[in-house]
Protein backbone atom coordinates (compact mmCIF):
# COMPACT_ATOMS: atom_id res chain seq x y z
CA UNK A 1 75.87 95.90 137.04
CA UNK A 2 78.53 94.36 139.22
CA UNK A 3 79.47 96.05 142.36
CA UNK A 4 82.25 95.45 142.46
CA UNK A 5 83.69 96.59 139.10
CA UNK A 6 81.79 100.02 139.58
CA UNK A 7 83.76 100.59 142.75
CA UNK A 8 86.91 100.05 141.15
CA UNK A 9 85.77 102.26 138.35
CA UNK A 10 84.89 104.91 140.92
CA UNK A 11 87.92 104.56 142.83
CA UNK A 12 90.23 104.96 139.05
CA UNK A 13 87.74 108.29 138.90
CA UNK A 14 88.57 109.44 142.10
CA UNK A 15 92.45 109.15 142.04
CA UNK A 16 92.08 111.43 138.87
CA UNK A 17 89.95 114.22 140.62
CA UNK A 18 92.72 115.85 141.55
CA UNK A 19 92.13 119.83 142.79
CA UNK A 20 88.57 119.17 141.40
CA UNK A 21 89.84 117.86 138.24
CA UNK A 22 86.80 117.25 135.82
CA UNK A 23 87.90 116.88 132.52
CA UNK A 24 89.99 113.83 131.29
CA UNK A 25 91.41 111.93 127.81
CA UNK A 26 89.00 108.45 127.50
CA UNK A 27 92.71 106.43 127.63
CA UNK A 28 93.02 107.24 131.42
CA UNK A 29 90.94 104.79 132.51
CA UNK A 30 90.89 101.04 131.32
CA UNK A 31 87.90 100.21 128.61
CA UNK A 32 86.05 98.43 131.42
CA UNK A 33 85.82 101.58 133.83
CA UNK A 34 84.96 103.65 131.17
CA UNK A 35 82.20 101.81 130.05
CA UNK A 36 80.59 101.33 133.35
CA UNK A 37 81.43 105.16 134.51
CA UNK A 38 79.56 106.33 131.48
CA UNK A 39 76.74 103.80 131.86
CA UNK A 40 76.48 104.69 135.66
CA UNK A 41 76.58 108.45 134.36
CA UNK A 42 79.56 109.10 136.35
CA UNK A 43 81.24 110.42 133.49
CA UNK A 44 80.17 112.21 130.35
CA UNK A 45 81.17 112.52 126.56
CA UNK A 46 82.56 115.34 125.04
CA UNK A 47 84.54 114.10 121.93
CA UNK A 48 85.92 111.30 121.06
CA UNK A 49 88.88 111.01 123.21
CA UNK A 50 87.35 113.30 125.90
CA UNK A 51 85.16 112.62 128.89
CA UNK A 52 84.12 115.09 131.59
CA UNK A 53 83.27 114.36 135.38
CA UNK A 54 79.13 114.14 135.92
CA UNK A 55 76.47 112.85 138.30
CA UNK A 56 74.01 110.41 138.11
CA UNK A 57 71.52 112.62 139.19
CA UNK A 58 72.26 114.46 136.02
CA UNK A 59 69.15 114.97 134.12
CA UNK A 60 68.81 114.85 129.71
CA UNK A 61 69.99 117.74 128.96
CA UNK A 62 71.44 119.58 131.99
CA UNK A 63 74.30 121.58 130.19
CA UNK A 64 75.48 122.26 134.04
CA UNK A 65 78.40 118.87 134.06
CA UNK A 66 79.28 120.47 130.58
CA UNK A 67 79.65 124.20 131.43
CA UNK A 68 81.15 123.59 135.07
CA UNK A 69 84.22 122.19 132.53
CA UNK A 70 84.10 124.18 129.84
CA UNK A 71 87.24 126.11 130.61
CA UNK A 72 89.14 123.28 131.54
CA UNK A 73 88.40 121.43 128.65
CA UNK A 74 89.59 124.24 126.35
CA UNK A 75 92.70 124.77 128.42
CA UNK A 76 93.66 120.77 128.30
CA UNK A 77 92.56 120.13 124.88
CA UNK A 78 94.08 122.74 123.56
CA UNK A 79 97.50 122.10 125.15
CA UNK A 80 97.49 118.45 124.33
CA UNK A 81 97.09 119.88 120.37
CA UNK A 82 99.64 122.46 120.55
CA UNK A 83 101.42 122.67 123.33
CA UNK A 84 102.01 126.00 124.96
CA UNK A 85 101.97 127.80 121.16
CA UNK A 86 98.15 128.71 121.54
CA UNK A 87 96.28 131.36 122.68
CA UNK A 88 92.71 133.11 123.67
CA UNK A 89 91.65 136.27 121.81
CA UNK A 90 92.34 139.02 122.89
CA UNK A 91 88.57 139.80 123.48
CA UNK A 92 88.26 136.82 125.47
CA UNK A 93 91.13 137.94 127.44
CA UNK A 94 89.65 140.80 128.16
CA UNK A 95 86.28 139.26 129.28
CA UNK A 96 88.29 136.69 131.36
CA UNK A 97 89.96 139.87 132.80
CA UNK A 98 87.21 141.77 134.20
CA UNK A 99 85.45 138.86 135.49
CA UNK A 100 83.04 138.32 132.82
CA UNK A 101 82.98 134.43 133.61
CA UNK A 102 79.71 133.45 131.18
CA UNK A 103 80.42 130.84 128.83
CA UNK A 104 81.01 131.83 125.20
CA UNK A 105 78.91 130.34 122.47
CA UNK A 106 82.09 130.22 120.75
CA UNK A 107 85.75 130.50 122.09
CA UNK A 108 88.12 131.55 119.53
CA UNK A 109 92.01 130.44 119.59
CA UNK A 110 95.07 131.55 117.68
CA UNK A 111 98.08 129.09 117.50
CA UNK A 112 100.50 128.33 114.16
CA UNK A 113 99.25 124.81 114.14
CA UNK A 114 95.80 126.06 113.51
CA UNK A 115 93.79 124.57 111.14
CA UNK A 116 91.25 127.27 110.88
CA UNK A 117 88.35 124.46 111.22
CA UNK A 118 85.28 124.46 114.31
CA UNK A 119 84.81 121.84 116.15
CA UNK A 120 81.72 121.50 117.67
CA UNK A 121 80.79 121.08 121.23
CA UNK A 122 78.43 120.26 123.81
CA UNK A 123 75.29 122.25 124.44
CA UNK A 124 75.68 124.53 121.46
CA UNK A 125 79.33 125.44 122.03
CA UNK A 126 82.11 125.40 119.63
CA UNK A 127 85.85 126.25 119.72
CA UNK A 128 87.40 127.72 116.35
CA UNK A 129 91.15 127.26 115.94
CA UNK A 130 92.82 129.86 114.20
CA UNK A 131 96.17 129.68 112.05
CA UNK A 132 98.98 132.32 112.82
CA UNK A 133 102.03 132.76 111.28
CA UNK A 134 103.64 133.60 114.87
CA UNK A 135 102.81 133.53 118.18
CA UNK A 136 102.55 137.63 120.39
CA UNK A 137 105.98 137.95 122.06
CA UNK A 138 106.39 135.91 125.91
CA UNK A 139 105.39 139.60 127.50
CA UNK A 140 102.23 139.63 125.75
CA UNK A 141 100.95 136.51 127.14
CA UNK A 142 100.11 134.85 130.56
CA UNK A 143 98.90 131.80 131.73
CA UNK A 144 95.42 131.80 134.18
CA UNK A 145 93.74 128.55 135.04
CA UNK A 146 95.68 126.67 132.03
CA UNK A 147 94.80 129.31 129.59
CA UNK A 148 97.08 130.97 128.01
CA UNK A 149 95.63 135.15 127.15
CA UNK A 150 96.43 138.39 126.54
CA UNK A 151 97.91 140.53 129.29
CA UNK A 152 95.43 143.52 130.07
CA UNK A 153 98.08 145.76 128.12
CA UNK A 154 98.38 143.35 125.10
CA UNK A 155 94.83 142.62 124.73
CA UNK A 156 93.82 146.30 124.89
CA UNK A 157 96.36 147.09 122.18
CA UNK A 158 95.01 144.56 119.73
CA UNK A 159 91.42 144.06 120.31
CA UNK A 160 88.76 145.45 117.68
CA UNK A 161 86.93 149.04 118.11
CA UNK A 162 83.78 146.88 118.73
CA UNK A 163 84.40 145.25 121.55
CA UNK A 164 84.12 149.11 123.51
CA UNK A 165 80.75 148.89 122.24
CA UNK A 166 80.08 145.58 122.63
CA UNK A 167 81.37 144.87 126.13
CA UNK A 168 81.17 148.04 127.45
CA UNK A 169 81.39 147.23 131.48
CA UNK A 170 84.39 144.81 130.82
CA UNK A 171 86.33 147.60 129.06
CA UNK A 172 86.00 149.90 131.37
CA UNK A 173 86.80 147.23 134.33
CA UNK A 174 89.65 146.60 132.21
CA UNK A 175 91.07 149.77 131.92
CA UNK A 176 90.57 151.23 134.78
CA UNK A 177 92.83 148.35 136.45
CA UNK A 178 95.76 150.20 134.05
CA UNK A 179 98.06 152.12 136.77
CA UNK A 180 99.71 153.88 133.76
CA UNK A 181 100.22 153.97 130.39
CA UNK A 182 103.74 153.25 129.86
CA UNK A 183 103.22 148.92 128.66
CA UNK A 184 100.48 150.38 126.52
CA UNK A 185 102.70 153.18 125.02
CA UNK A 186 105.61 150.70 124.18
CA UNK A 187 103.19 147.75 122.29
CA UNK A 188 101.41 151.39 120.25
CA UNK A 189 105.22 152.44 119.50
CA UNK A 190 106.83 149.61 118.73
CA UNK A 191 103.69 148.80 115.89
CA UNK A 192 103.46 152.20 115.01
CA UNK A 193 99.78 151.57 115.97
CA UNK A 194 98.58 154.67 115.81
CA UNK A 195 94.60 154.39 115.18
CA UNK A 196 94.64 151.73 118.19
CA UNK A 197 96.58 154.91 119.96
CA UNK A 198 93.71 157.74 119.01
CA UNK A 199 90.78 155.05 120.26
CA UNK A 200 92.48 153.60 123.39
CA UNK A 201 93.24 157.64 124.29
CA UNK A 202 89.36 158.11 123.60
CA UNK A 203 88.86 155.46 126.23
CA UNK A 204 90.50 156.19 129.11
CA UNK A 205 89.61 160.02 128.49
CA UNK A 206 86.02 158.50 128.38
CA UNK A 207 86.91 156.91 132.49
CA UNK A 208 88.55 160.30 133.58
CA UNK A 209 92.10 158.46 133.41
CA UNK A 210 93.25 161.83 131.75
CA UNK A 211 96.94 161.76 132.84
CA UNK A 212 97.27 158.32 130.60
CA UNK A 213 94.76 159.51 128.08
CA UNK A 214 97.43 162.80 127.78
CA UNK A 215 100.45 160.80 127.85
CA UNK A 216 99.43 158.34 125.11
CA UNK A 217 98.84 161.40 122.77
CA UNK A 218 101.72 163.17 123.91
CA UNK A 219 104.31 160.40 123.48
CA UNK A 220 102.89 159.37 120.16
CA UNK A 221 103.18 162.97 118.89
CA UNK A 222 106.48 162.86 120.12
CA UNK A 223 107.52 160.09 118.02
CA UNK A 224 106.44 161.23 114.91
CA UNK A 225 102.87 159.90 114.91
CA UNK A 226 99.87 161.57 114.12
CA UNK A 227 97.15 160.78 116.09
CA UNK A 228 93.49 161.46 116.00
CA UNK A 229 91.80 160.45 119.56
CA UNK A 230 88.20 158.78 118.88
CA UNK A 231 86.00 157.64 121.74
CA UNK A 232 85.10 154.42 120.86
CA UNK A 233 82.28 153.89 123.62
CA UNK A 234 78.57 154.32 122.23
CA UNK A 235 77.72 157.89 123.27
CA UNK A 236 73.97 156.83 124.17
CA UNK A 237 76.16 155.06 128.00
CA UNK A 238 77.99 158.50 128.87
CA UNK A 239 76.13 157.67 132.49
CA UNK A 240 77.36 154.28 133.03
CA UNK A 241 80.50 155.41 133.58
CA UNK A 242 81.00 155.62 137.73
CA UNK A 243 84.37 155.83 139.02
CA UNK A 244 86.51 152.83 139.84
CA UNK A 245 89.97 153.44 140.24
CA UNK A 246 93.30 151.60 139.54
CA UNK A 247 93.46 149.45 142.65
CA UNK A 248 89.28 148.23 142.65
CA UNK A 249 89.96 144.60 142.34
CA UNK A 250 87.80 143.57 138.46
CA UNK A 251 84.73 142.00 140.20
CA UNK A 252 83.92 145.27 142.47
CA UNK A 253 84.31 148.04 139.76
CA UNK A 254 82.34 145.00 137.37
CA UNK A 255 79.45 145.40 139.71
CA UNK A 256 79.49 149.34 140.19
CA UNK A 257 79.72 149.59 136.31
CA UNK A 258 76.77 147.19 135.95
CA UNK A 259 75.11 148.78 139.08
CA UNK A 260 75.07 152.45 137.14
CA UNK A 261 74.33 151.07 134.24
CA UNK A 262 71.31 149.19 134.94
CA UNK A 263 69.23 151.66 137.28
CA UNK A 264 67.40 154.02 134.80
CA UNK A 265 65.85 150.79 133.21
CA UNK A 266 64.53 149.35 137.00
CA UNK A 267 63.85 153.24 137.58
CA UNK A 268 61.41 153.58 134.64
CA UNK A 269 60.17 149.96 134.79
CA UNK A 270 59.11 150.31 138.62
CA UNK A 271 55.89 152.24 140.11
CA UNK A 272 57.02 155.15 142.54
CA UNK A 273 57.48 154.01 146.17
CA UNK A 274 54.38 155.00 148.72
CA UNK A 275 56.94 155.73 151.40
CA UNK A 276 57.08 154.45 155.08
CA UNK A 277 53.56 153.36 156.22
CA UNK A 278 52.24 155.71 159.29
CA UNK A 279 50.71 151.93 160.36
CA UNK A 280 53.97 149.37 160.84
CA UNK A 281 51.80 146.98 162.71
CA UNK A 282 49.39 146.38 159.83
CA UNK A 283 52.26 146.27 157.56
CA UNK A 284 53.69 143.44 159.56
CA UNK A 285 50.44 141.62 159.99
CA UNK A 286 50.01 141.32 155.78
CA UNK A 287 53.41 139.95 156.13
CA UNK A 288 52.48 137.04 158.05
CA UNK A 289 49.34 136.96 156.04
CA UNK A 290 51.33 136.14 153.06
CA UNK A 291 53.91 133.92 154.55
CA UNK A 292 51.78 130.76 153.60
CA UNK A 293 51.55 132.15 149.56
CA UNK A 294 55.66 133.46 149.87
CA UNK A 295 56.92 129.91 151.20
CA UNK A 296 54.90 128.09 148.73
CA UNK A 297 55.96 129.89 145.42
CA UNK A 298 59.84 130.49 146.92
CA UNK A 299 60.14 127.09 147.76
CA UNK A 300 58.51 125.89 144.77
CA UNK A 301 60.69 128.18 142.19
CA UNK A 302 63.88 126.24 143.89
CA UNK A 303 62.55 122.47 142.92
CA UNK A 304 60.89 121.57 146.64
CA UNK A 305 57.32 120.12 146.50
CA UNK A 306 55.65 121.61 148.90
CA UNK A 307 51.97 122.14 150.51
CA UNK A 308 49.80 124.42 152.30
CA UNK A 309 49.25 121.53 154.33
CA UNK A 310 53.67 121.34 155.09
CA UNK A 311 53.44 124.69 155.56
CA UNK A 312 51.21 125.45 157.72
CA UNK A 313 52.53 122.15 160.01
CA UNK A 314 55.94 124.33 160.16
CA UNK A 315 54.25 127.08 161.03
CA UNK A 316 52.38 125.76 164.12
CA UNK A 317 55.18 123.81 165.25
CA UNK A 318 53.15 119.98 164.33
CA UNK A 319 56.44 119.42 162.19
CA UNK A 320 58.76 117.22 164.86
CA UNK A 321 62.11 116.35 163.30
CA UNK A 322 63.52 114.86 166.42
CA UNK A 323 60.54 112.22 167.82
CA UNK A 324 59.33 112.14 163.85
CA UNK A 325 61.93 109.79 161.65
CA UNK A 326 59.36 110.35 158.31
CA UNK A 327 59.74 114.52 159.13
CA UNK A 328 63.73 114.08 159.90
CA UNK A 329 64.40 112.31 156.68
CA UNK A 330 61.94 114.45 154.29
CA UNK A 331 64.23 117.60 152.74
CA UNK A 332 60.80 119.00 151.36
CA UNK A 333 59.62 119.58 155.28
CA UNK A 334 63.78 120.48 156.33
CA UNK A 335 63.32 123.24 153.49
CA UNK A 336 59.82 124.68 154.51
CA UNK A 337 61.27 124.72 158.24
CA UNK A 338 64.20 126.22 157.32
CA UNK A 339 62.35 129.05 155.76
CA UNK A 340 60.07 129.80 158.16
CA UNK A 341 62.77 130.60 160.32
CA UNK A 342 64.29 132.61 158.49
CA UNK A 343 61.29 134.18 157.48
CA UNK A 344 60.87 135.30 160.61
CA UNK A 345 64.34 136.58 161.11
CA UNK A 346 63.79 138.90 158.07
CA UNK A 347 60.56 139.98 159.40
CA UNK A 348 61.90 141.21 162.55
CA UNK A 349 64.30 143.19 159.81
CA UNK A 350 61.38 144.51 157.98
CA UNK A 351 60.19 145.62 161.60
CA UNK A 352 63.22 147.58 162.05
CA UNK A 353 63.28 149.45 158.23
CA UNK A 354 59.44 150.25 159.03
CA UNK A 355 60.90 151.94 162.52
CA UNK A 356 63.29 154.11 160.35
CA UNK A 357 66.71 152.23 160.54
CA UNK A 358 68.51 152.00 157.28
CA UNK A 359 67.60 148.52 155.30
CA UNK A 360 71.36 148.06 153.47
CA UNK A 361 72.90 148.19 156.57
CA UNK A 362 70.73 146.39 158.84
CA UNK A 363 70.91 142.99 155.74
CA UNK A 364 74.81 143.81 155.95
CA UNK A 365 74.77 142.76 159.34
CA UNK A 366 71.81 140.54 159.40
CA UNK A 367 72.29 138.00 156.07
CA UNK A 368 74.41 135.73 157.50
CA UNK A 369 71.77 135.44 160.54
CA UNK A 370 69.03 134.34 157.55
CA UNK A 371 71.40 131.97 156.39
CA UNK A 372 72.01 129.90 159.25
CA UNK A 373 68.25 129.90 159.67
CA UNK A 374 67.43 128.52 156.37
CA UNK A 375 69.93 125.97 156.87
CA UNK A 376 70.28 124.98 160.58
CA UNK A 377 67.21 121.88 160.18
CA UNK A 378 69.07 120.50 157.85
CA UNK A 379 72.55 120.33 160.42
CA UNK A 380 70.37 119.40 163.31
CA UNK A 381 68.77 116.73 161.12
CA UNK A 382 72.73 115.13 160.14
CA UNK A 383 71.58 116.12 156.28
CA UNK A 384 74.22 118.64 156.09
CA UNK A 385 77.23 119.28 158.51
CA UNK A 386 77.65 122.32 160.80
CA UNK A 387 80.35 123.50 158.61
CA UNK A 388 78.06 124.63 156.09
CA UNK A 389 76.61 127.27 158.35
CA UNK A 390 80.27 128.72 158.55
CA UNK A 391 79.17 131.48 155.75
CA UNK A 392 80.52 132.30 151.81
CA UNK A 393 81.53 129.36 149.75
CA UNK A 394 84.98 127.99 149.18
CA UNK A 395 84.25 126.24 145.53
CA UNK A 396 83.14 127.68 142.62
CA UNK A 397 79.43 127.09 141.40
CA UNK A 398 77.29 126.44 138.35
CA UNK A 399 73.73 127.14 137.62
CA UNK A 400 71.50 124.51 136.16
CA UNK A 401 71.06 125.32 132.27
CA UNK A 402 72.80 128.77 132.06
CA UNK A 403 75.56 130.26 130.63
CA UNK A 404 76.35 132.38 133.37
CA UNK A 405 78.85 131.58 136.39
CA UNK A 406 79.32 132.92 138.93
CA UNK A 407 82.49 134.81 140.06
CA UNK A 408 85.34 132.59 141.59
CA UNK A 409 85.19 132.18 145.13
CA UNK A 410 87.80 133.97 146.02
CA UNK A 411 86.50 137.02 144.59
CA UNK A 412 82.89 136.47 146.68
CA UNK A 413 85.11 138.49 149.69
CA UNK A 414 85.62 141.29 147.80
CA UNK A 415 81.90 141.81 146.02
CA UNK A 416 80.00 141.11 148.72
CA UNK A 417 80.85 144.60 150.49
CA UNK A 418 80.76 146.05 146.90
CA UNK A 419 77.21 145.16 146.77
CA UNK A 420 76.35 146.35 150.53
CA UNK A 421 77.91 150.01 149.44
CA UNK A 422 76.17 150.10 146.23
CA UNK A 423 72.77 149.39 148.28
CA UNK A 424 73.95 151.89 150.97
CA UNK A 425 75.00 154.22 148.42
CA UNK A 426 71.80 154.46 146.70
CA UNK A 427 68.78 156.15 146.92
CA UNK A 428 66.16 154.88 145.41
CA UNK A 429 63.95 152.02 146.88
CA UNK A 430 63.30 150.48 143.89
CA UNK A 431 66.62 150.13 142.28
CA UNK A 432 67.75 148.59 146.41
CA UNK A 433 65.20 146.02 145.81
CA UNK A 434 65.45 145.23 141.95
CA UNK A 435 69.72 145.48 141.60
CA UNK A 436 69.61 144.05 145.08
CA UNK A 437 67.78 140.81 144.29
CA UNK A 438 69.75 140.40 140.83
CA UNK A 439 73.49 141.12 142.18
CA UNK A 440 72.93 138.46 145.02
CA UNK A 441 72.34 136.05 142.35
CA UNK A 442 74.60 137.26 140.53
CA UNK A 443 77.49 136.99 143.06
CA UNK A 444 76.06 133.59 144.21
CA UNK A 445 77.72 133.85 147.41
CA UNK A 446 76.36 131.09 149.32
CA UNK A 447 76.25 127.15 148.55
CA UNK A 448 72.85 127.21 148.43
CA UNK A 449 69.80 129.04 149.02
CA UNK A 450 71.15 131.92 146.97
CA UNK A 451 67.28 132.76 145.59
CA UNK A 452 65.50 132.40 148.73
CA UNK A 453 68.15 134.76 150.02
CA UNK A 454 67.95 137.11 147.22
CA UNK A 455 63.95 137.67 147.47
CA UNK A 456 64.12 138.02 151.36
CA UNK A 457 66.66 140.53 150.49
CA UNK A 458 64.13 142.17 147.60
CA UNK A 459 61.44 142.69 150.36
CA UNK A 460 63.48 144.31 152.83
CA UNK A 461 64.33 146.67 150.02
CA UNK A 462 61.07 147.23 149.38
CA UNK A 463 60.11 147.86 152.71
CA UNK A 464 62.10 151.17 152.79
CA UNK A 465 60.60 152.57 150.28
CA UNK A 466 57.05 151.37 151.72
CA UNK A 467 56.41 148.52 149.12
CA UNK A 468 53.85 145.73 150.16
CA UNK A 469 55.71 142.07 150.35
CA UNK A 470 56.14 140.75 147.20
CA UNK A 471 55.96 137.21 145.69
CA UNK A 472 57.13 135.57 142.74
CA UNK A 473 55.07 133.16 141.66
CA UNK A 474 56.10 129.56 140.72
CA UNK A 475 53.18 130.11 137.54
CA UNK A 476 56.42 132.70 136.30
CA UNK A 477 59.40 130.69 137.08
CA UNK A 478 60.57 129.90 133.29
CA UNK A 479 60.26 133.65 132.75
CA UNK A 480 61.88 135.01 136.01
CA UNK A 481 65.22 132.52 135.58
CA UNK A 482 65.22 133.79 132.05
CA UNK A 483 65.01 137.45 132.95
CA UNK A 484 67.94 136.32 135.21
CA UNK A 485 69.69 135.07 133.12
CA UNK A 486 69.48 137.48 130.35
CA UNK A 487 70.61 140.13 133.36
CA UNK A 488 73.80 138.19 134.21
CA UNK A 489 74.77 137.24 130.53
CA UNK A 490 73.93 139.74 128.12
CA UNK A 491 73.69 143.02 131.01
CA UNK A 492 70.24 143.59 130.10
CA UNK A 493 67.90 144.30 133.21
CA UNK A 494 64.99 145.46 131.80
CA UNK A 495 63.06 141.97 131.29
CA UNK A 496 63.73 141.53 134.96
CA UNK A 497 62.65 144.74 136.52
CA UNK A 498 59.62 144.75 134.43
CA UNK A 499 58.82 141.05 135.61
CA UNK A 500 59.45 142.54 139.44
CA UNK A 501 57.43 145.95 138.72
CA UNK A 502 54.77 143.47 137.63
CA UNK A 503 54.74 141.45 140.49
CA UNK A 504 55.02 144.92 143.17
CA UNK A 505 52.18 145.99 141.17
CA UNK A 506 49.98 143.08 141.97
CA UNK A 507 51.17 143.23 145.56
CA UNK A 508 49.87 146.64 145.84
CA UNK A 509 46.26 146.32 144.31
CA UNK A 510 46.05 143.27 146.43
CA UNK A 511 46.15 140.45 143.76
């Protein structure tokens, strides 16, 4: 392939990348660039007409390029088919408003030039365009990220029942982020709406907003309606309901709703905590016992290749980056150095929890210190630059082959205290280290190193409640992304604290 051509490909590619543009029609680039972006796998097919932004790195199959545009793909394609006459449902607005960022199997849109047809997508995804006869009124609808959805008053007003049930955590972010009732109460009057009235009072009775749960009954009454107020949440979640008041941005009361919901599962999944050991000096010396096994099997779950051999030349200090050119330039060793580091940083942590110091508050504080461990051989090697030590990431991310992603970057700021306080808050070892590990991932607040972080962060949990070290093993990787993933998507933790029960089990019998 000539050089030459590819760079003036790349360079067409680049002045179209525009505030991280990744999604573009094929006739914005010349047949010739095309052709050699795709073949180069710089770019990607979606539809004819429609390319997407990719890496040649990408491997068969990696729905990553594909989901990290997913969004902007709907938003563009839909506005170069209908202009701005289209719209989300009001389900999907709802998920889009409580932070609920996973990608939909299927994203549904309403607009008069609808043809009521699916078109199918990438990686199992589809978008359905649905015919209306007219489009909500301009107060109903806003426009976020190029998609036009449902205001939270609109969408509440004309989403189904089953979405309570269905999406339980994003309804009650949702309407807890309602200051009052009074855009509700004029959509439910002017449509005479008055079973939507009886099940949206049911709902904010349901998250002790009584004065609007009052006021829509009242005002109905008053205008001639009869209402009948129905609960619509499934009873069997009447504990999942913490408060979160009016002003909690969506991604903090998100986590403290999945935070109460999930705990009785990790609770009845995990064995009971042996307390504080009376020995901390043997505890600590099975910690560095273990550090060989731990840096093999973390390492190893995040794609490095790495040996007892590498290890144990990290450990004693025979790993030379700066008179060895083979151990600057090898990320493998940069990695296992990296960790050992911070290993010992969160050792030293452990040491503190086992003196009687509180473990949330000491990783509050301490975290960032871990990160700049992990990652300081690679700045010192040139690999990375010393910016990246700075702390939480400025760009969104996207996890290899999942559905899930992560919360915008801007909202890492607020839910990383929101996590600390929910592991302050609580009291039970095993739900620290279990909801602790998940919600890191789940927040993703880092660039990288986001599961190395999160199981360092699991075994300082564990420590308070006297739990061995624990390891995850690589032999369980396929199964411990999928219990993940299955967390973060779908809200169901019990795959994953049984898979960490497991593993605390084996710790403590010694296998």
């Amino acid at each position: 392939m000539p050089t030459q051509k590819l760079v003036k490909a790349l360079e067409a590619l680049q002045r179209l990348q525009v505030n991280g543009r990744r999604v573009f029609r094929s006739t914005e680039f010349t047949a010739a660039d095309r052709r050699l972006l795709l073949l180069a796998g710089f770019l990607q097919p979606v539809l004819r007409g429609w390319v997407i932004s990719a890496s040649p790195e990408t491997r068969e199959g990696d729905t990553t390029p594909w989901y990290a545009s997913f969004w902007e793909f709907c938003a563009r394609y839909c506005t170069s088919r209908f202009g701005d006459r289209w719209y989300l449902s009001a389900e999907q607005s709802l998920l889009l408003w409580s932070e609920s960022a996973a990608i939909p199997p299927q994203v549904v849109v309403y607009s008069p030039a609808g043809m009521n047809n699916t078109l199918a997508l990438p990686s199992g995804t589809s978008l359905l365009d649905m015919k209306v006869v007219q489009m909500p009124g301009p107060r109903d609808l806003v426009e976020r990220d190029g998609l036009w959805i449902y205001t939270r008053e609109a969408g509440l007003v004309n989403v189904p029942a089953g979405f309570f049930t269905r999406n339980a955590v994003a309804a009650q972010v949702v309407l807890s982020g309602i200051r009052d009732g009074s855009e509700i109460l004029s959509r439910l009057l002017e449509g005479g709406h008055t079973v939507v009235a009886g099940r949206l009072a049911g709902a904010f009775r349901r998250i002790d907003s009584i004065e609007i749960a009052d006021d829509i009954v009242a005002t109905m009454k008053a205008a001639g309606h009869e209402v009948r107020e129905v609960d619509p949440f499934d009873p069997e979640h009447e504990r999942s309901f913490p408060q979160i008041g009016p002003n909690t941005p969506a991604i903090v009361g998100r986590l403290r709703a999945l935070w109460s919901r999930m705990r009785a599962a990790v609770l009845e999944a995990m064995p009971e905590p042996p307390g504080l050991p009376s020995d901390g000096a043997a505890y600590l010396r099975a910690v560095d016992e273990i550090y060989r096994s731990d840096a093999y099997h973390s390492l190893s779950i995040e794609g490095y290749r790495v040996t007892s051999d590498l290890i144990e030349r990290v450990r004693t200090g025979a790993w030379d980056p700066m008179a060895n050119e083979r151990d600057r330039a090898d990320g493998n060793a940069l990695a296992a150095r990296g960790y050992w580091q911070a290993f010992e940083r969160v050792k030293a942590d452990v040491a503190r929890v086992l003196a009687g110091e509180p473990g949330a508050g000491i990783v509050r504080r301490t975290h960032r210190d871990w990160y700049r461990e992990m990652f300081q051989p690679c700045v010192v090697a040139g690999i990375i630059p010393a910016s990246a030590l700075a702390g939480y990431r400025h760009e969104p991310v996207y996890l290899r082959g999942s559905r899930y992603v992560p919360p915008r970057w801007e909202a890492v700021r607020d839910a990383m205290p929101a996590m600390f306080d929910l592991l302050e808050a609580e009291a039970e070892p095993a739900v620290r280290a279990v909801l602790g590990h998940w919600l890191f991932g789940y927040i993703h607040p880092y660039p990288d190193g986001n599961g190395r972080m999160a199981r360092f962060l699991m075994n300082v949990m564990l420590a308070t409640g006297g739990y061995p070290w624990t390891v995850v093993r690589i032999e369980e990787r396929d199964q411990y992304l999928a219990a993940l993933d299955r967390a973060s998507v779908d809200g169901e933790i019990g795959p994953f604290a049984g898979l960490i029960a497991g593993s605390v089990r084996r710790a403590i019998s010694g296998g």
